[in-house]
N, C-alpha and C. Protein backbone atom coordinates (compact mmCIF):
# COMPACT_ATOMS: atom_id res chain seq x y z
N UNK A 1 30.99 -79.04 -51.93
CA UNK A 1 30.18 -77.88 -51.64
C UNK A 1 30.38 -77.42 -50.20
N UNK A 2 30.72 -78.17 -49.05
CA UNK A 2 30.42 -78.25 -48.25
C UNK A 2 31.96 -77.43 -47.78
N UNK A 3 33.01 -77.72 -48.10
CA UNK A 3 34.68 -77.46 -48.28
C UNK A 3 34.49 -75.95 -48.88
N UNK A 4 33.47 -75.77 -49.70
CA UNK A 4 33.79 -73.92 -50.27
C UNK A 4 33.07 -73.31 -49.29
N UNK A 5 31.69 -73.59 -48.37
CA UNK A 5 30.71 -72.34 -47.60
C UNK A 5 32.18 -73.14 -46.21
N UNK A 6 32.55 -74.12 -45.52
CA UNK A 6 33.39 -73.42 -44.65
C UNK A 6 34.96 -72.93 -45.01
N UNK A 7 35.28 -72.68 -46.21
CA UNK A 7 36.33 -71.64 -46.34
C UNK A 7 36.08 -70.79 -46.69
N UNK A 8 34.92 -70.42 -47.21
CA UNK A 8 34.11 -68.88 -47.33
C UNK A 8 33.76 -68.08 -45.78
N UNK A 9 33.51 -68.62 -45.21
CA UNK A 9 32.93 -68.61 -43.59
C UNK A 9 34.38 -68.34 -42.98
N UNK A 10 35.34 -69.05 -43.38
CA UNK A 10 36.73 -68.56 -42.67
C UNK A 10 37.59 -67.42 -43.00
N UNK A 11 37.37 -67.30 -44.29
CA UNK A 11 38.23 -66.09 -44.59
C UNK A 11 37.13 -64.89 -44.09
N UNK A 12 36.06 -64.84 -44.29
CA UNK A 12 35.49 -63.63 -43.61
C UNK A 12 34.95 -63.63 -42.70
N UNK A 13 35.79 -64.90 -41.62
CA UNK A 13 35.69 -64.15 -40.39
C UNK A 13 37.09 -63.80 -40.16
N UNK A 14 37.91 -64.36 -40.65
CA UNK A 14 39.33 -63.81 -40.51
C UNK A 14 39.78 -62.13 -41.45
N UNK A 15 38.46 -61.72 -42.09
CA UNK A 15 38.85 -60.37 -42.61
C UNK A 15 37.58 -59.57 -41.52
N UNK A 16 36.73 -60.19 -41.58
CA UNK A 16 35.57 -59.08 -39.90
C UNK A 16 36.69 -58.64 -38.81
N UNK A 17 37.60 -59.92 -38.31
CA UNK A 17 38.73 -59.61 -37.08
C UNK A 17 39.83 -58.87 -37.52
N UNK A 18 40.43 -59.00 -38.85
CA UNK A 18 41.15 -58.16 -39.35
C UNK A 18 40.83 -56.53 -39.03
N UNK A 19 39.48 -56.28 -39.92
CA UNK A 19 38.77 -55.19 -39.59
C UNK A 19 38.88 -54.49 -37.92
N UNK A 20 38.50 -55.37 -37.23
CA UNK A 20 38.21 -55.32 -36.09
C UNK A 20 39.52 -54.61 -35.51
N UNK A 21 40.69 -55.31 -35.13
CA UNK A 21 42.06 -55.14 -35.06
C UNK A 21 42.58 -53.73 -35.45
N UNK A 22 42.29 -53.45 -37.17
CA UNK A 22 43.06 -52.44 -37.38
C UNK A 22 41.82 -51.15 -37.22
N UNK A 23 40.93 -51.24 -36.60
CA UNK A 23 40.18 -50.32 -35.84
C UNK A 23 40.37 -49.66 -34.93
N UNK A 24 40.75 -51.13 -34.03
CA UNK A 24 40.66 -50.69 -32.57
C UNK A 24 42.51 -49.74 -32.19
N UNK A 25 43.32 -50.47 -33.10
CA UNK A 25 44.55 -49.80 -33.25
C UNK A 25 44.89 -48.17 -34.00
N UNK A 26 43.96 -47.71 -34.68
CA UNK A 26 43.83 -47.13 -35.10
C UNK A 26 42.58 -46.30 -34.32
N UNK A 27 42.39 -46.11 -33.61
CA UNK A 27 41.54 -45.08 -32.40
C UNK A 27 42.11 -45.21 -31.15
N UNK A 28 43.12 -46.53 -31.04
CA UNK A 28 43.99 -46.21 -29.88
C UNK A 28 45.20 -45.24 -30.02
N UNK A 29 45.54 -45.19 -30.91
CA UNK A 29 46.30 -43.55 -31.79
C UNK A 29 46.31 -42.44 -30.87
N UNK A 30 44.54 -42.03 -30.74
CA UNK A 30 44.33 -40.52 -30.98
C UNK A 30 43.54 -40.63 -29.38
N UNK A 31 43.55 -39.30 -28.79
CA UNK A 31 42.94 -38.96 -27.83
C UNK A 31 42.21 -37.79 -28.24
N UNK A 32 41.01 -37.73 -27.35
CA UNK A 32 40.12 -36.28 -27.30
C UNK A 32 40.31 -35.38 -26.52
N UNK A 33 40.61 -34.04 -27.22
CA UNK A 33 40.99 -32.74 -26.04
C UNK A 33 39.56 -32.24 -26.01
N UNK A 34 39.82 -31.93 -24.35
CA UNK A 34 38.35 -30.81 -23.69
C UNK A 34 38.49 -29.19 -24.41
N UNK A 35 39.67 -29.28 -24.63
CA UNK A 35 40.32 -27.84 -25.15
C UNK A 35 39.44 -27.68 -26.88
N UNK A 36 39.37 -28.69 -27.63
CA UNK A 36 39.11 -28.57 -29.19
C UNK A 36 37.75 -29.12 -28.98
N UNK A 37 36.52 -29.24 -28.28
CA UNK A 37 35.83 -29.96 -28.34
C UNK A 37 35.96 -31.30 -28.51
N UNK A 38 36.69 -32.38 -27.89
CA UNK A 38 36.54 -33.71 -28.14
C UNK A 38 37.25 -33.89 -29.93
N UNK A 39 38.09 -33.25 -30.24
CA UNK A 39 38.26 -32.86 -32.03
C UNK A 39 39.84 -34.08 -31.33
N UNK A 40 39.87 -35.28 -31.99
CA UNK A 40 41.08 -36.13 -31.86
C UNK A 40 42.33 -35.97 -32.26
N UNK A 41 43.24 -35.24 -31.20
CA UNK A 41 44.20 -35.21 -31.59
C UNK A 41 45.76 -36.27 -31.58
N UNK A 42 46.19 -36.69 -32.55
CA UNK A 42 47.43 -38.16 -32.09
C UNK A 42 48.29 -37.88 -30.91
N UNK A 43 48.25 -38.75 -30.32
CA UNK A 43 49.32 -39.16 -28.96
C UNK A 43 50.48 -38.62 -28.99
N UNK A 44 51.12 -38.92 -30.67
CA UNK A 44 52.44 -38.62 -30.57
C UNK A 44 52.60 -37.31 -30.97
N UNK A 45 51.66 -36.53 -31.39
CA UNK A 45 51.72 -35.07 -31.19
C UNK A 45 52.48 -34.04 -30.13
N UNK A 46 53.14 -33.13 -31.07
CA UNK A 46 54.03 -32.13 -30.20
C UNK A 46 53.84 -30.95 -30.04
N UNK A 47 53.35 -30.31 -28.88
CA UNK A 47 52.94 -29.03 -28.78
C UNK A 47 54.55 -28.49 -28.14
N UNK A 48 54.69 -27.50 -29.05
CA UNK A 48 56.06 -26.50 -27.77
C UNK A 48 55.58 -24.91 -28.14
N UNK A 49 56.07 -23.90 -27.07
CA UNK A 49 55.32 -22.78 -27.05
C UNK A 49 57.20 -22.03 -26.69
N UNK A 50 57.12 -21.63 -27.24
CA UNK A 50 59.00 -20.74 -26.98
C UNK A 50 58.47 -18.96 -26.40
N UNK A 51 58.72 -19.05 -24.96
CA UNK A 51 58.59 -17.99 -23.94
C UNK A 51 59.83 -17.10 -23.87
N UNK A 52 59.96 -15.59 -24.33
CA UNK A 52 61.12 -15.08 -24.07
C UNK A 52 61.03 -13.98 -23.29
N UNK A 53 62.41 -13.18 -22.73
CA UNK A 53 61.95 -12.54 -21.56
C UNK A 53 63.58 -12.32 -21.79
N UNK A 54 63.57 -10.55 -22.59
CA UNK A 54 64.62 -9.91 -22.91
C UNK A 54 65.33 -10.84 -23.55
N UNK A 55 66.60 -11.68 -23.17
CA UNK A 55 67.99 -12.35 -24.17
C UNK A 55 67.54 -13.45 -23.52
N UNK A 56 66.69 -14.31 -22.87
CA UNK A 56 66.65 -15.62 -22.47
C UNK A 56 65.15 -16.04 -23.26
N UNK A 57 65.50 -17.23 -23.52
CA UNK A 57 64.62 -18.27 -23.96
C UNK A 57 64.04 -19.62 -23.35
N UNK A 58 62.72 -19.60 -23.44
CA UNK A 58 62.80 -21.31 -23.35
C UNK A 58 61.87 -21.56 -23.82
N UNK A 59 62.22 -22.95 -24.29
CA UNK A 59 61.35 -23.58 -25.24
C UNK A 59 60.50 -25.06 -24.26
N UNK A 60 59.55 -24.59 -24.35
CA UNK A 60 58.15 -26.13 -23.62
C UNK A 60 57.91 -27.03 -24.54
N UNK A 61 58.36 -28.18 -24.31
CA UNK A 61 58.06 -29.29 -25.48
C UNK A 61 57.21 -30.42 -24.58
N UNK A 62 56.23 -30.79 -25.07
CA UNK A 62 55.31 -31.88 -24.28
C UNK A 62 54.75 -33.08 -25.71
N UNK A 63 55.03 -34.07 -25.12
CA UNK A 63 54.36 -34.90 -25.90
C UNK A 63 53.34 -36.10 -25.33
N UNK A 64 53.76 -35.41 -24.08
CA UNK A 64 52.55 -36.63 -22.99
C UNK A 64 52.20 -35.51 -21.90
N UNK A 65 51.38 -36.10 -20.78
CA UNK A 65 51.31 -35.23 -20.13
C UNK A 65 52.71 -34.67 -19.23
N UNK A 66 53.42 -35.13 -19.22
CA UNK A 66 54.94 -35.00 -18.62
C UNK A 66 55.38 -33.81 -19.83
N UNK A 67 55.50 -32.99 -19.05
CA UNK A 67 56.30 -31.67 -19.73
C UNK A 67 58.09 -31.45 -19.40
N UNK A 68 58.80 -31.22 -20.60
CA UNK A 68 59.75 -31.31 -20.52
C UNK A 68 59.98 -29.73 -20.71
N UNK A 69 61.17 -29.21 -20.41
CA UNK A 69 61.83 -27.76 -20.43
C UNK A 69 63.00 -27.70 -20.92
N UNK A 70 63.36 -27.34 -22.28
CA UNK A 70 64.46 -26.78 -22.96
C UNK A 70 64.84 -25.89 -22.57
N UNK A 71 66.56 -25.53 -22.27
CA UNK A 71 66.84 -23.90 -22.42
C UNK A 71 67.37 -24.12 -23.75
N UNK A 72 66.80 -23.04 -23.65
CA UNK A 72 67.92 -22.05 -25.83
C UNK A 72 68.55 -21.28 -25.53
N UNK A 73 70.14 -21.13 -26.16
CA UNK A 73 70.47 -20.02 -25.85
C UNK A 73 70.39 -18.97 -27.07
């Protein structure tokens, strides 16, 4: 009796930390923009905005705060 309540006791604490784990990994994902109200958008998200000006192009690609600059031709 004593062998089933502590392997009962172990597997659910080893599925509470499970839980726990794929929580905390799963909200480390996403950040909150001031822009959307706090609305979570993923990290690895890609905003680009393509600016033209007569026959030239460029394309803004950001996926962190470090902005990168494409030319197009």
């Amino acid at each position: 009796m004593k062998k089933k309540i502590s392997c009962a006791l172990t597997l659910a604490a080893f599925l509470i930390g499970g839980a726990i784990i794929y929580y905390s990994i799963s909200i480390s994902l996403y950040t909150a923009t001031e822009d959307l109200n706090e609305f979570p958008v993923p990290k690895n998200a890609e905003l680009a905005v393509l600016y033209m000006k007569g026959n030239n192009k460029i394309d803004l690609i950001t996926t962190t705060k470090q902005l990168e600059i494409l030319r197009v031709k």
